[in-house]
Protein backbone atom coordinates (compact mmCIF):
# COMPACT_ATOMS: atom_id res chain seq x y z
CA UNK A 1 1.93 15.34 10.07
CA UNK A 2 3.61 13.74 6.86
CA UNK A 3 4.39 10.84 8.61
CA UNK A 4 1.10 10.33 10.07
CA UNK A 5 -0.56 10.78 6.82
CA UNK A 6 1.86 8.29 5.57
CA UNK A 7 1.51 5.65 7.87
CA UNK A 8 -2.48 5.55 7.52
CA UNK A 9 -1.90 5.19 4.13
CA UNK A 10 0.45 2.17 4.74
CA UNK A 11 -2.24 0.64 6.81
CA UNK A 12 -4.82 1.14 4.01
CA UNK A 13 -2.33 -0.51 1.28
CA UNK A 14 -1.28 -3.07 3.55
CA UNK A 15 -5.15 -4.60 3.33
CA UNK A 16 -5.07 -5.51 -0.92
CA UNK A 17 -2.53 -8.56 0.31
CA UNK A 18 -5.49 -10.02 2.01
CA UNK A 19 -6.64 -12.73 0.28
CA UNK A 20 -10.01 -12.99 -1.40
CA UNK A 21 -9.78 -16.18 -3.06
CA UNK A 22 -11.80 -18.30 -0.72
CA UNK A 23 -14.96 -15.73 -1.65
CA UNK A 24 -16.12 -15.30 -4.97
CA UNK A 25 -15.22 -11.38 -6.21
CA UNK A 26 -19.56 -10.48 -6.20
CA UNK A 27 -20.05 -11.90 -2.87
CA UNK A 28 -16.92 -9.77 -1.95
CA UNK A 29 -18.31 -6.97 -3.08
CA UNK A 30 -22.27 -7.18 -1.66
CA UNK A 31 -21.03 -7.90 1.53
CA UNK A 32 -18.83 -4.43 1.14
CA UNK A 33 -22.42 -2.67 -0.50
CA UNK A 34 -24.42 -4.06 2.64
CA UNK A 35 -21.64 -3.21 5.45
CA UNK A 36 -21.62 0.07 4.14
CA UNK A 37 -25.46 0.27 3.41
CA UNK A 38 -25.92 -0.53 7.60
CA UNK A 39 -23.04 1.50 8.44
CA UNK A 40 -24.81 4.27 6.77
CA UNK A 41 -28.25 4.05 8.48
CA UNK A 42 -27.49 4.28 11.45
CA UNK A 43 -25.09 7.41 11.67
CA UNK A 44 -26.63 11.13 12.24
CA UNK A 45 -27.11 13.87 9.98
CA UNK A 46 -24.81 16.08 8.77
CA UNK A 47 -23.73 19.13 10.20
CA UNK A 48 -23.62 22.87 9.04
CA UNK A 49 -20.31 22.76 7.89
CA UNK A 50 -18.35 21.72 4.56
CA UNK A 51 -19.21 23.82 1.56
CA UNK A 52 -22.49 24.83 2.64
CA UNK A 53 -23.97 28.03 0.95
CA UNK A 54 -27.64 28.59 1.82
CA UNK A 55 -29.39 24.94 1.32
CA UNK A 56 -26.94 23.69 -0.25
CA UNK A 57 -24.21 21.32 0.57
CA UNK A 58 -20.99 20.37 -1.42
CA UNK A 59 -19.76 17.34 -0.91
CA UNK A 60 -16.34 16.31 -1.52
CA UNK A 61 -15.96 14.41 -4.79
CA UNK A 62 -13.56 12.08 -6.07
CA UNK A 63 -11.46 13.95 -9.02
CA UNK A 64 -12.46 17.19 -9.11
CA UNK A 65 -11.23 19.44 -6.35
CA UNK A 66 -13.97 21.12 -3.97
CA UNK A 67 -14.59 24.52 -4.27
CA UNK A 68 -14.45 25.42 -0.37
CA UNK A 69 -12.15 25.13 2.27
CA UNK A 70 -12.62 23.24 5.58
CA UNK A 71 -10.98 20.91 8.20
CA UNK A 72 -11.05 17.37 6.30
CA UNK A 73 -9.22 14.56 5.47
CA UNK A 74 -9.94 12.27 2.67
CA UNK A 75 -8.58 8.55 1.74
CA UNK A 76 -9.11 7.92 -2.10
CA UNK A 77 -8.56 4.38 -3.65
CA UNK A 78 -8.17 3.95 -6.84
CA UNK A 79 -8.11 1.02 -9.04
CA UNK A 80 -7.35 0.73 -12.86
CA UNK A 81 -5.65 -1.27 -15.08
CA UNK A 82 -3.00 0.36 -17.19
CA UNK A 83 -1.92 -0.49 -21.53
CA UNK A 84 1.67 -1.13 -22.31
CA UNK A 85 3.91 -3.29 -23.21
CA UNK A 86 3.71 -5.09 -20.74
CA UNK A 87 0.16 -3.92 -19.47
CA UNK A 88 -0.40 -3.42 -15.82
CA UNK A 89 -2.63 -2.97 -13.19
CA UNK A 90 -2.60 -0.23 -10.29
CA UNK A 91 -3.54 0.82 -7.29
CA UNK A 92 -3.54 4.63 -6.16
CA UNK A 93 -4.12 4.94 -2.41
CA UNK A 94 -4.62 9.16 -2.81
CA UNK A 95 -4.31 11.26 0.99
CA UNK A 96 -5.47 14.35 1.32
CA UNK A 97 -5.64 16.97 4.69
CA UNK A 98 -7.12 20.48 5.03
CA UNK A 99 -6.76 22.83 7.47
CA UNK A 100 -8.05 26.27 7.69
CA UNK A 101 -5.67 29.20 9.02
CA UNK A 102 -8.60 31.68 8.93
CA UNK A 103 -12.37 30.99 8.35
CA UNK A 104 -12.05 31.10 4.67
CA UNK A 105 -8.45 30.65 3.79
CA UNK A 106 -6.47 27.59 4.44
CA UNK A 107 -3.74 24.99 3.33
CA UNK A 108 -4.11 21.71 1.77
CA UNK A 109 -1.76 18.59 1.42
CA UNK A 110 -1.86 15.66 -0.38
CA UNK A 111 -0.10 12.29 -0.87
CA UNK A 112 -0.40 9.18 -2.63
CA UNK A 113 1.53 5.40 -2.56
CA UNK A 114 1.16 3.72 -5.60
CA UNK A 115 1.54 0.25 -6.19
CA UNK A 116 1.47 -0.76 -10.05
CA UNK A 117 1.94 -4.82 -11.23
CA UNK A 118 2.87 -5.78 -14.41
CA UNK A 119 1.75 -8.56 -16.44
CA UNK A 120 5.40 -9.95 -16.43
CA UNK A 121 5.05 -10.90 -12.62
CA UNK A 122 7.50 -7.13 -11.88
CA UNK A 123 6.30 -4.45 -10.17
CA UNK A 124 6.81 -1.29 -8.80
CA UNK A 125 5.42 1.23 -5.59
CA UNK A 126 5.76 3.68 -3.70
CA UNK A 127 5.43 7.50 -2.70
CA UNK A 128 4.81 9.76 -4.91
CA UNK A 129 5.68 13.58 -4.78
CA UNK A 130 4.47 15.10 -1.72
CA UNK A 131 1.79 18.04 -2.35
CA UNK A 132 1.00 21.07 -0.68
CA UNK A 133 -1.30 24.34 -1.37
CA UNK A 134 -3.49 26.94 -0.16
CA UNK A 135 -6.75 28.03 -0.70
CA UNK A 136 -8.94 31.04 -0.23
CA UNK A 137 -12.50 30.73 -0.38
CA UNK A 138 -13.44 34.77 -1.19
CA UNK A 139 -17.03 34.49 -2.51
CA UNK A 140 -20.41 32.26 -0.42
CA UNK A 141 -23.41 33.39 -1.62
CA UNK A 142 -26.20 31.78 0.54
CA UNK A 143 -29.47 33.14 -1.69
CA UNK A 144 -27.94 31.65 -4.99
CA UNK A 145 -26.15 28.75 -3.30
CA UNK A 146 -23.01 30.26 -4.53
CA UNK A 147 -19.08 29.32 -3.72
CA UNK A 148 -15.71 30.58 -5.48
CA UNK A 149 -12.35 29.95 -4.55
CA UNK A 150 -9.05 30.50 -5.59
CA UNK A 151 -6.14 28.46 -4.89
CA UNK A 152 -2.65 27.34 -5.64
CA UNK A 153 -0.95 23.57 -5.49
CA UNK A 154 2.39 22.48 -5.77
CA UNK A 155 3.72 19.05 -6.65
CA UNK A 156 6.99 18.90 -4.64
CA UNK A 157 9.72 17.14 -7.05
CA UNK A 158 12.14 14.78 -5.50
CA UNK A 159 10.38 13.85 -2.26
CA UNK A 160 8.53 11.00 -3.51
CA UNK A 161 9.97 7.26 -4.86
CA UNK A 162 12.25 7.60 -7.72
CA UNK A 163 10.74 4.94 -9.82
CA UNK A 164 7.45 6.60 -9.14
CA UNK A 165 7.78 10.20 -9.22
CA UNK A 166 9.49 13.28 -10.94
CA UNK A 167 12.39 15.12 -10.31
CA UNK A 168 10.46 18.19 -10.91
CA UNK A 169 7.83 20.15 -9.49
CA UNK A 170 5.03 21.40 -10.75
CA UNK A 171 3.24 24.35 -10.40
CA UNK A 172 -0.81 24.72 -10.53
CA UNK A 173 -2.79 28.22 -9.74
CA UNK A 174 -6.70 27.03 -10.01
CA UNK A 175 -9.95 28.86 -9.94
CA UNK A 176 -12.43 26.62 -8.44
CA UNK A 177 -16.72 27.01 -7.80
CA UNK A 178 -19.60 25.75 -7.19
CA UNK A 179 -23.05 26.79 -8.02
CA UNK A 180 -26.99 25.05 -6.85
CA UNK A 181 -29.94 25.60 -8.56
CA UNK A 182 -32.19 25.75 -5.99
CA UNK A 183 -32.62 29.82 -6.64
CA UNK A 184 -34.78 28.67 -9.85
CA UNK A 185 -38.73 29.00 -9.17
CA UNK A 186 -40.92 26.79 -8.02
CA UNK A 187 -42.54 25.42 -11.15
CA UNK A 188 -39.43 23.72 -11.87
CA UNK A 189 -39.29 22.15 -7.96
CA UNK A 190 -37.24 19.01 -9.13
CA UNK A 191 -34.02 21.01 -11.04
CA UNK A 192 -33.93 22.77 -7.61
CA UNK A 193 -31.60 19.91 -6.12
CA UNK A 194 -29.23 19.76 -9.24
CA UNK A 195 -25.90 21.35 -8.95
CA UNK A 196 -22.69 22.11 -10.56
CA UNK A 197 -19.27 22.34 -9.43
CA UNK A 198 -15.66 23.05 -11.00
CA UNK A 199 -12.49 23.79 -10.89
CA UNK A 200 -9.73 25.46 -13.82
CA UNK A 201 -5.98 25.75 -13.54
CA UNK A 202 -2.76 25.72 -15.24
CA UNK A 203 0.09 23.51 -14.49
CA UNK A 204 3.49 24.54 -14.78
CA UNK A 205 6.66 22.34 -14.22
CA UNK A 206 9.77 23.68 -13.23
CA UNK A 207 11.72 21.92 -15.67
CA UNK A 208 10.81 22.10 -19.25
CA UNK A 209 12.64 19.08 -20.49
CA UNK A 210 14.55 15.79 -19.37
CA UNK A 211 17.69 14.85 -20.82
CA UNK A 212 18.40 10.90 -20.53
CA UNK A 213 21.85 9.03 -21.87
CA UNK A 214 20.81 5.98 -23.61
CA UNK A 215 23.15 2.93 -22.01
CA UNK A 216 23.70 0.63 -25.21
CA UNK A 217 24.21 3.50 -27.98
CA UNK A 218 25.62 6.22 -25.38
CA UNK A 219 22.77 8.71 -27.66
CA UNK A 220 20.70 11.83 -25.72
CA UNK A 221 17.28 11.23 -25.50
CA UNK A 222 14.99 14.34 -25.01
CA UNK A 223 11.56 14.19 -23.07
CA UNK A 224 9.54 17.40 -22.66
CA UNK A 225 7.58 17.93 -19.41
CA UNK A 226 4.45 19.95 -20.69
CA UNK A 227 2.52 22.69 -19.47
CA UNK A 228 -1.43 21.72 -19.00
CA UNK A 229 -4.50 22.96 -18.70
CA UNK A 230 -6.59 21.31 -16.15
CA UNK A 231 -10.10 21.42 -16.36
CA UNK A 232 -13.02 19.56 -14.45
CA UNK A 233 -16.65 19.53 -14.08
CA UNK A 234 -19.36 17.66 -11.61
CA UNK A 235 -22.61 17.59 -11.99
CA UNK A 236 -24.97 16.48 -9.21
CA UNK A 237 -28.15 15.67 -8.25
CA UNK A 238 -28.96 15.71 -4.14
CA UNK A 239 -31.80 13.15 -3.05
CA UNK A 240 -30.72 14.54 0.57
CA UNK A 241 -31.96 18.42 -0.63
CA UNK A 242 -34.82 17.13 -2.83
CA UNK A 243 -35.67 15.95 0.71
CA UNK A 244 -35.40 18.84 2.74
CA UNK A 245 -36.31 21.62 0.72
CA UNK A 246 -38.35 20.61 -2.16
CA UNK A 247 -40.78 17.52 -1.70
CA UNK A 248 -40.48 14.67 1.29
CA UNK A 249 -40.74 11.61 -1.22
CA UNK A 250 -40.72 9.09 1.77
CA UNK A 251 -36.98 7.76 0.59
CA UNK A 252 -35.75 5.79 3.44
CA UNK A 253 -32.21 5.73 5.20
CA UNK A 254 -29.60 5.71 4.08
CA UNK A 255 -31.19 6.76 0.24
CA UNK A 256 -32.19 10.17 1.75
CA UNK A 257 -28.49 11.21 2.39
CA UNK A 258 -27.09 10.09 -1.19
CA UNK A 259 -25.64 12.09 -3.57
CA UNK A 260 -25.58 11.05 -7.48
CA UNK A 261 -22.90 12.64 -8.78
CA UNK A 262 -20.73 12.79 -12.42
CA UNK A 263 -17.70 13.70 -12.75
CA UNK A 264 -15.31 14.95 -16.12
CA UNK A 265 -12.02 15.52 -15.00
CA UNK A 266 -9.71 16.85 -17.97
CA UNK A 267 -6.46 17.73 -18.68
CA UNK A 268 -5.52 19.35 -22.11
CA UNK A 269 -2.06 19.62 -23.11
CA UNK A 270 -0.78 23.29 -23.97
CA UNK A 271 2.87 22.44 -25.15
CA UNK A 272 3.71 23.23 -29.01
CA UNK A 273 4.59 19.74 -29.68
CA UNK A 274 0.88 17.85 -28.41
CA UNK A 275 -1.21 21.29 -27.98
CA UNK A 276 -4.79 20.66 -27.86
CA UNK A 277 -4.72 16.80 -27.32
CA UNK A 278 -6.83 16.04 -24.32
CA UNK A 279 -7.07 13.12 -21.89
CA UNK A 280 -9.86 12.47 -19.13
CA UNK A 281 -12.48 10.42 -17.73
CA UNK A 282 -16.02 10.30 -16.80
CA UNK A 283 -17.07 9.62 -13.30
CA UNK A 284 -20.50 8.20 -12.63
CA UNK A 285 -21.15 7.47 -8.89
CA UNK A 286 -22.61 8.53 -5.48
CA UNK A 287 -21.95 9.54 -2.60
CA UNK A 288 -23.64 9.35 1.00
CA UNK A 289 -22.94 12.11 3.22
CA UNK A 290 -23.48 12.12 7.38
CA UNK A 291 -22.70 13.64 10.27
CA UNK A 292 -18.96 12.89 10.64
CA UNK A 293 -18.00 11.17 7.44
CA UNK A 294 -19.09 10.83 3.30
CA UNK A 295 -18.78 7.30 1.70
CA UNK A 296 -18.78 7.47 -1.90
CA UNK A 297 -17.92 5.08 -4.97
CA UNK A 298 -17.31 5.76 -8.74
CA UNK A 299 -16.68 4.17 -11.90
CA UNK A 300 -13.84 5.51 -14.13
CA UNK A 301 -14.86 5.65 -17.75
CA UNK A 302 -11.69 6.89 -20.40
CA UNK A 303 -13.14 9.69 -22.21
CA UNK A 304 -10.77 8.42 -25.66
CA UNK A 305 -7.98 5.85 -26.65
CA UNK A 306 -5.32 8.62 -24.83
CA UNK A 307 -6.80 8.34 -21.56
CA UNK A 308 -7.18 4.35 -21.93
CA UNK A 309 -8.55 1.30 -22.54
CA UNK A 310 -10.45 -0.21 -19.34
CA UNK A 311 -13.14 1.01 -16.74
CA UNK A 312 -11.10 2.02 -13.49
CA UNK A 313 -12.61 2.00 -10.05
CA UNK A 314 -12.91 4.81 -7.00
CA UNK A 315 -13.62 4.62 -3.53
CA UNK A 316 -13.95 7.63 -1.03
CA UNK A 317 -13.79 7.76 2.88
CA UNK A 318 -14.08 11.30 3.75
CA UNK A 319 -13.93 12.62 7.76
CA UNK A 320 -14.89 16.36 8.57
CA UNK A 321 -12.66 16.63 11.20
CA UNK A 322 -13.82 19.16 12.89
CA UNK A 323 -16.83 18.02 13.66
CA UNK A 324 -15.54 14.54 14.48
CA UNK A 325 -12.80 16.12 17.06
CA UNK A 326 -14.54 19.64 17.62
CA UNK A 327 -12.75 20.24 20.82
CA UNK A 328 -8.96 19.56 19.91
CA UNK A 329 -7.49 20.45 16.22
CA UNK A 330 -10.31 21.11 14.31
CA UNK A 331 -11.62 25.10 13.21
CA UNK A 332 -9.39 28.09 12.10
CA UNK A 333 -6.49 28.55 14.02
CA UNK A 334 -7.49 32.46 13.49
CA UNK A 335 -10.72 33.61 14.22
């Protein structure tokens, strides 16, 4: 399964070498907005499945992790350009899989290559650490469109490239939810398709510090892997339930699948040495959810100086599996 996940992901990195030059960079980029635009009118609607509780579905976003559990795989591209000295740009091709043991418990695994180029003409890529977890989705509450789950990820150290990745692992045990508002009354008809979800965790490495040996002076030099807390929120506004169950606007295909969504991803350091200082972004984008497959696109906004400099860019291709291959490895294994 590694392998497989790996080799898509070579395919997918493979494509930035093509060359763009004989296009201008907008004309690029409206013929990708209108491929996707036609791509997306013409597929079905979605299916009961995915993080739906009541009305309400939950679709995969880009940073934050879902608060359900399902049969899915996800491709996320990112694209930002990096401060230093010297300053780069990189390119995060993120994999992720999902697969339920049970109805609501399952395990998740992710990977990512990463190719970063420096402003020197050097580079580095490759894999970084593999990641695996589990998840158990214990609370849906259909009348208040209501989802909890708790869950557990691990960073495997050493199996990824060693330019790229640690030597340690690390350790993160995560509350995660989700929560519509379409239980408020009536007289407030167009809050009803807002919702909120989030997830809250702790990361541990197994190593506290690193101890390097400086080549000209022969000196010790001590880094300290911290302990985090990582926090993330999404708030979201569905022009596919403001549809359905609240007023029929007339919004034509494929606007009355989409998904606005903002995301603050967070991570707050909790060592003695840095405790309290916080990176993060902010995530303004949308999504457009079908039968078989979301599309979604982002901007990455740095939340302060710590988290950086530029405006990075994300691109989703998410495939519920199990609907797309319902008769071969797709549901619980364990009814």
């Amino acid at each position: 399964m590694i392998r497989a996940i790996r080799s898509i992901a070579w395919v997918i990195a493979s494509m930035r070498h093509i060359s763009t030059k004989r296009l201008p960079l907008g004309t690029v980029g409206a013929l990708g907005v209108a491929l996707v635009l036609s791509l997306c009118s013409v597929m079905p609607d979605i299916a009961s499945a995915h993080g739906i509780a009541g009305n309400r579905f939950f679709p995969t976003t880009f940073s934050v992790d879902d608060p359900f559990i399902s049969d899915e795989f996800s491709v996320l591209i990112h694209h930002n350009k990096q401060s230093g000295d010297p300053a780069s740009k990189e390119t995060d091709i993120n994999i992720d899989y999902s697969k339920r043991l049970f109805p609501n418990f399952g395990f998740e695994f992710h990977e990512a290559y990463i190719h970063q180029k420096f402003d020197d003409g050097s580079s580095i890529h490759g894999w970084d650490n593999l990641g695996a977890g589990a998840k158990w989705q214990f609370l849906t509450n259909d009348p208040h469109e209501l989802i909890m789950s708790i869950g557990t990820d691990i960073d495997i150290g050493g199996t990824g490239a060693h330019q790229i990745s640690d030597s340690f692992s690390r350790i993160t045990p995560a509350l995660f939810f989700g929560k519509g508002l379409g239980d408020l009354p009536d007289s407030v008809n167009f809050i009803r398709p807002f919702a909120i979800t989030g997830a809250l965790g702790v990361g541990f490495p197994t190593r506290s510090k690193n101890v390097t040996v400086d080549p000209d002076t022969g000196d010790n030099n001590t880094s300290y892997n911290p302990k985090t807390f990582n926090w993330g929120l999404t708030i979201q506004y569905s022009l596919m339930y403001l549809q359905q169950h609240v007023k029929d606007i007339g919004l034509p295909s494929p606007f009355n699948r989409m998904i606005l969504v903002v995301e603050f991803p967070m991570q707050t350091n909790l060592s003695q040495d840095s405790k309290g200082l916080t990176t993060g972004t902010v995530n303004p984008g949308v999504v457009w959810a079908g039968k078989f497959f979301e599309l979604g696109i982002a901007a990455e906004l740095p939340v302060n100086a710590r988290s950086g400099k530029t405006v990075g860019v994300l691109g989703l291709i998410h495939v519920f599996v199990d609907d797309l291959l319902p008769k071969s490895i797709s549901g619980p294994i364990f009814h």
